[in-house]
Protein backbone atom coordinates (compact mmCIF):
# COMPACT_ATOMS: atom_id res chain seq x y z
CA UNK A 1 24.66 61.34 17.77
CA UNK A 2 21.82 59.57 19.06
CA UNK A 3 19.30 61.60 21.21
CA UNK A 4 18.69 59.71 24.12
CA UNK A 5 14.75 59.06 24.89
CA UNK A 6 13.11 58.79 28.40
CA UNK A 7 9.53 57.67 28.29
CA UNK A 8 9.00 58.74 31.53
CA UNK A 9 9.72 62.56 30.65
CA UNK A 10 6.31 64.45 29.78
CA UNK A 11 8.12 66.30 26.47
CA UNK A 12 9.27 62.83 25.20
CA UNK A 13 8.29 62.11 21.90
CA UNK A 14 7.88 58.07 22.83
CA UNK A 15 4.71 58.87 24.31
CA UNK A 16 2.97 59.50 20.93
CA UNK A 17 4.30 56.34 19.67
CA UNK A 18 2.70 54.81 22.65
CA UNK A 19 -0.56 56.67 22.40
CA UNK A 20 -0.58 55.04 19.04
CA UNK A 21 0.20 51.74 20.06
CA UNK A 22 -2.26 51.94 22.96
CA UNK A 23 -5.10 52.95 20.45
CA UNK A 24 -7.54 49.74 20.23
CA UNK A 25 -8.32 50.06 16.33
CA UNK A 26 -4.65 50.20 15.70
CA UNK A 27 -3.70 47.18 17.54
CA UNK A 28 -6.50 45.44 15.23
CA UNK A 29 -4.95 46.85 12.77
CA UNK A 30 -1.49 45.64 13.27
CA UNK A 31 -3.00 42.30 14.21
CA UNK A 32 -4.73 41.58 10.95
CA UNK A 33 -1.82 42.82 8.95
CA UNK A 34 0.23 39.99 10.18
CA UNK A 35 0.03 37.74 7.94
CA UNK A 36 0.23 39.39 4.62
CA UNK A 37 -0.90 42.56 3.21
CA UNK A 38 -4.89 43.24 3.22
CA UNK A 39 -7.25 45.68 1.79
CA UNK A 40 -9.03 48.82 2.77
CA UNK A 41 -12.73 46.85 2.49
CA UNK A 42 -11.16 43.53 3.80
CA UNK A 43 -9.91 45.77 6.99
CA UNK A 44 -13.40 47.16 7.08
CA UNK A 45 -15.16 43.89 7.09
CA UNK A 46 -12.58 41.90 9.61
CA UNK A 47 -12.81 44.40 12.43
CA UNK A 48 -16.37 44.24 13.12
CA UNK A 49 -17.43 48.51 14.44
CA UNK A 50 -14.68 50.26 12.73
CA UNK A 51 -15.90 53.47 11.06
CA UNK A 52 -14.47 54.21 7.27
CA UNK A 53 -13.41 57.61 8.60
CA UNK A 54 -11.75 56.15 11.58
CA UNK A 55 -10.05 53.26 9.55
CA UNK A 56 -8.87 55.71 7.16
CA UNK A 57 -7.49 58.03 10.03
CA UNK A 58 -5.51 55.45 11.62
CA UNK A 59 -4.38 53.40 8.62
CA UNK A 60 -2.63 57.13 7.64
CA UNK A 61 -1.28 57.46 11.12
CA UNK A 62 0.46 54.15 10.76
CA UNK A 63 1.46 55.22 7.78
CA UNK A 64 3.41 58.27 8.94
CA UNK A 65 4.80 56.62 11.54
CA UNK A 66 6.44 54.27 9.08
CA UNK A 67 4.74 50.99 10.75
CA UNK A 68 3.02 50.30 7.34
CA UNK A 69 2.61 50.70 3.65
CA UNK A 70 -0.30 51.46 1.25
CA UNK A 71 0.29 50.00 -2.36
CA UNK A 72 -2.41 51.60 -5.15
CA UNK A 73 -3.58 49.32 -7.65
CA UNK A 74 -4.88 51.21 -10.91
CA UNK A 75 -8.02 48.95 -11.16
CA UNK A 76 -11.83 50.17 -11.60
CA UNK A 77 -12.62 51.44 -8.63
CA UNK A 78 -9.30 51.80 -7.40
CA UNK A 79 -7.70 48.94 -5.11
CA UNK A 80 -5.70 49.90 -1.91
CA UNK A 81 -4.00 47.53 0.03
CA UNK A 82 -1.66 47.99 3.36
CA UNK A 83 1.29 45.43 4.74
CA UNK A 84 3.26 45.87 7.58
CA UNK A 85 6.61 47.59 7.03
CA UNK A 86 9.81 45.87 8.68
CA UNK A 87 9.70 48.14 11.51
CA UNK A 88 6.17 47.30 11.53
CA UNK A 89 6.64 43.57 12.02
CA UNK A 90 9.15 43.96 14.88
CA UNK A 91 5.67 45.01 16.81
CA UNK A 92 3.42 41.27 15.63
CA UNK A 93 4.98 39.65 18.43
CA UNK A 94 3.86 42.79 20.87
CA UNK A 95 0.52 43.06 19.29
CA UNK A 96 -0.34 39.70 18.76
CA UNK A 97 -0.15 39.44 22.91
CA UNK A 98 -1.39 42.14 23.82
CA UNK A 99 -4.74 41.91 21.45
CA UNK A 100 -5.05 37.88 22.36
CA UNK A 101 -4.37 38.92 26.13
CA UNK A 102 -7.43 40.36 26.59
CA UNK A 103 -9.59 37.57 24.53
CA UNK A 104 -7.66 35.18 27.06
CA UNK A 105 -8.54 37.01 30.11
CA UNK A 106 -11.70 38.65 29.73
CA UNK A 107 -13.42 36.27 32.39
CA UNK A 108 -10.95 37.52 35.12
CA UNK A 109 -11.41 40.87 34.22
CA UNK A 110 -15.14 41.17 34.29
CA UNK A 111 -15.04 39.17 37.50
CA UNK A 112 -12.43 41.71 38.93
CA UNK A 113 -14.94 44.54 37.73
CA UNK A 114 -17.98 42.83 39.20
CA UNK A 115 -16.00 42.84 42.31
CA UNK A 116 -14.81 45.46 42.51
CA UNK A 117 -18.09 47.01 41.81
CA UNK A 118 -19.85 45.43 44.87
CA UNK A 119 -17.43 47.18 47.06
CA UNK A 120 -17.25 50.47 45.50
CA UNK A 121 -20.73 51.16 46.24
């Protein structure tokens, strides 16, 4: 039997599969992946401020949750690379808009800001 899931109930397990989702660096992630599999130092290079440690961290993460794959290639030094996973790619449509949203409407939201701004004080 299927257990029924409610997003909007606190104990709902959804929510850490949207905390995940809402994480920026795992979006980035997702995004890059989209196209074909990629490795650990091309990840590091593409998305410019990502931390090794913090790459690491959330390319695991995605891991577990079964949104991607890590394939280990026995070369010297080792090569690692990560693709999305099927259930993985039923999310490059979400991400894709999401991450491009905010390139496309970055003006509108730093105008809202500065707006904002001037009347909050």
């Amino acid at each position: 039997m299927d257990q029924p899931y409610d997003v909007y109930q606190d104990r709902c397990p959804t929510r850490m599969v949207l905390d995940r989702l809402a994480d920026k660096w795992a979006l980035l992630i997702l995004d890059r992946l989209r196209d074909g599999p990629v490795r650990f130092n091309h990840l590091k290079r593409d998305i410019a401020g990502i931390s090794q440690k913090v790459l690491s961290q959330t390319l695991k993460r995605l891991e577990r949750d079964g949104l991607i794959s890590r394939q280990v290639f026995p070369t010297v030094p080792v090569t690692v690379e990560y693709a999305l996973t099927g259930l993985g790619r039923t999310l490059t449509d979400t991400v894709a808009a999401l991450a491009h949203w905010a390139e496309a409407n970055m003006d509108a939201v730093l105008a809202a800001q500065k707006a904002y701004d001037s009347i909050a004080r």
